[in-house]
C-alpha atoms as a PDB file:
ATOM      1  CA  UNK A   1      23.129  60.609 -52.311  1.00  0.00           C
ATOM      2  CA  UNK A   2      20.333  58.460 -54.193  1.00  0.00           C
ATOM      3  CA  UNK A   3      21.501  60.642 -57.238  1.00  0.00           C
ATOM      4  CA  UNK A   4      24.510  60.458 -57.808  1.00  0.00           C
ATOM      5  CA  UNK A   5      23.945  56.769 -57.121  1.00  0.00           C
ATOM      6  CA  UNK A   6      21.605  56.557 -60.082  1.00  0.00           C
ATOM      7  CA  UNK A   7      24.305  58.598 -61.765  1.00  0.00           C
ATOM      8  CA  UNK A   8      26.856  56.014 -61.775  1.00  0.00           C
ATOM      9  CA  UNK A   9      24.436  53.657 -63.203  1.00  0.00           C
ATOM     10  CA  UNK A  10      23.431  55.333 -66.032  1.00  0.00           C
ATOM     11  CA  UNK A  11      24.354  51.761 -68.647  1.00  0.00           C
ATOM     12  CA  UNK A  12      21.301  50.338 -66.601  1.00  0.00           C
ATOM     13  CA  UNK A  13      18.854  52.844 -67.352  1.00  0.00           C
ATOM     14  CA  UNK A  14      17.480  51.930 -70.630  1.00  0.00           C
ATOM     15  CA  UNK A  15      16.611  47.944 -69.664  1.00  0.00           C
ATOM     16  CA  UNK A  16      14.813  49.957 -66.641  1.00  0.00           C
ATOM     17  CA  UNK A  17      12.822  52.039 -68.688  1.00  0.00           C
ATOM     18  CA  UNK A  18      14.373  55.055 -66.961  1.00  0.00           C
ATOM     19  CA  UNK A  19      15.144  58.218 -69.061  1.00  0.00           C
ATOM     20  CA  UNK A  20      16.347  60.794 -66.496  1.00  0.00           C
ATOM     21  CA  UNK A  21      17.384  61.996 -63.043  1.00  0.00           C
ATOM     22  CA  UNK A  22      17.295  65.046 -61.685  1.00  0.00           C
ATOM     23  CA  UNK A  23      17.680  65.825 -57.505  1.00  0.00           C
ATOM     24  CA  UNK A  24      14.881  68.472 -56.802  1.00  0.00           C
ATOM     25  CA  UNK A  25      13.324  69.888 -53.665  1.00  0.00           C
ATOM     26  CA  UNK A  26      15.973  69.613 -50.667  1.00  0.00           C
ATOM     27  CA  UNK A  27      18.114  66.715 -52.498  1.00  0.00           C
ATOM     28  CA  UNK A  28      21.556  69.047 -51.991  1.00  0.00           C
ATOM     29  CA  UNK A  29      20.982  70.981 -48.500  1.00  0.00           C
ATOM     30  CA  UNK A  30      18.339  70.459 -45.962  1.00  0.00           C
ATOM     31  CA  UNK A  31      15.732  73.291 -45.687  1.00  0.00           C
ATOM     32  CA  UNK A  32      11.977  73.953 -44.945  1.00  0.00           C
ATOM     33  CA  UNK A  33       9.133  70.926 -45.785  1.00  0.00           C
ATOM     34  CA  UNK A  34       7.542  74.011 -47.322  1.00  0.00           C
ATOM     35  CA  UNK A  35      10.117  74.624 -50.310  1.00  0.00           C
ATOM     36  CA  UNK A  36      10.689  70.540 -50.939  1.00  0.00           C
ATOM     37  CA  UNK A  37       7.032  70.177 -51.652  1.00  0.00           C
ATOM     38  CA  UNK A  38       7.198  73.483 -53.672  1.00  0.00           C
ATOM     39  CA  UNK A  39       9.883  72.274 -56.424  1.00  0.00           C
ATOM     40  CA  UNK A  40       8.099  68.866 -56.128  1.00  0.00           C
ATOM     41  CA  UNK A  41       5.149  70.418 -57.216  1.00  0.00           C
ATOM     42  CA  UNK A  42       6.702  72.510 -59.868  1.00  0.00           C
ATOM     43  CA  UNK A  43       8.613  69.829 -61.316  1.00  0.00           C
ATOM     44  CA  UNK A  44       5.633  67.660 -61.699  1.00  0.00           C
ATOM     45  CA  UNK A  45       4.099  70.318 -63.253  1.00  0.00           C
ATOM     46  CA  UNK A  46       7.045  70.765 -66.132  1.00  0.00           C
ATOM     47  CA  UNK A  47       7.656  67.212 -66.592  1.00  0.00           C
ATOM     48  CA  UNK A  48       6.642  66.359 -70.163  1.00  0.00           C
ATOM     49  CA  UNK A  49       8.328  70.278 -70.952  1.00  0.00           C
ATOM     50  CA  UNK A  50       8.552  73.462 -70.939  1.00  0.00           C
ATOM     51  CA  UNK A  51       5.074  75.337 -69.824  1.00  0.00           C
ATOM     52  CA  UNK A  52       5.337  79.026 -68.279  1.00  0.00           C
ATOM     53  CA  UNK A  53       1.841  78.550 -66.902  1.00  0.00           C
ATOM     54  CA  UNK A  54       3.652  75.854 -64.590  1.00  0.00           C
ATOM     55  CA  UNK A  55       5.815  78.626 -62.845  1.00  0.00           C
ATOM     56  CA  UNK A  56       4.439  80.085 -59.245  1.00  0.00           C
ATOM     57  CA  UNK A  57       6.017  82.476 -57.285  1.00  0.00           C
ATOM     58  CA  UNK A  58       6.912  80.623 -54.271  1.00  0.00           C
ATOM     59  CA  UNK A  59       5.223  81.724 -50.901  1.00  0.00           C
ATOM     60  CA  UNK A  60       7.761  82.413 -47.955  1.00  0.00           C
ATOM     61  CA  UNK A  61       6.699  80.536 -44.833  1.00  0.00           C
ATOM     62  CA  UNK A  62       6.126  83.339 -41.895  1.00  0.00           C
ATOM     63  CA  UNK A  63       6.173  83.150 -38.300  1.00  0.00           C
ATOM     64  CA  UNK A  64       3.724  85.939 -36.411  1.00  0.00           C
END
């Protein structure tokens, strides 16, 4: 996993301008497009901190 990857080379992060990782969306266990581009969206939201505006319910996908 690209992650864990990055993980192990943490000692190169500063001379790459790099300040964090984090895995979001389906990084851990496959699921629906739907919730990937949900925690995208929400983590793009929170990135420079914490805002509780920046927190939507999440809408479950529904097939008629």
């Amino acid at each position: 996993m690209l992650t864990l990857e990055l993980f192990d080379r943490r000692d190169e992060w500063a001379d790459s301008g790099l300040q964090s990782v984090r895995a979001i969306g389906d990084a851990f266990a496959p699921g629906q497009i739907v919730n990937a581009v949900w925690d995208g969206r929400r983590y793009a939201e929170e990135l420079d901190g914490e805002d509780d505006n920046a927190i939507y319910r999440r809408d479950i996908p529904r097939i008629n």
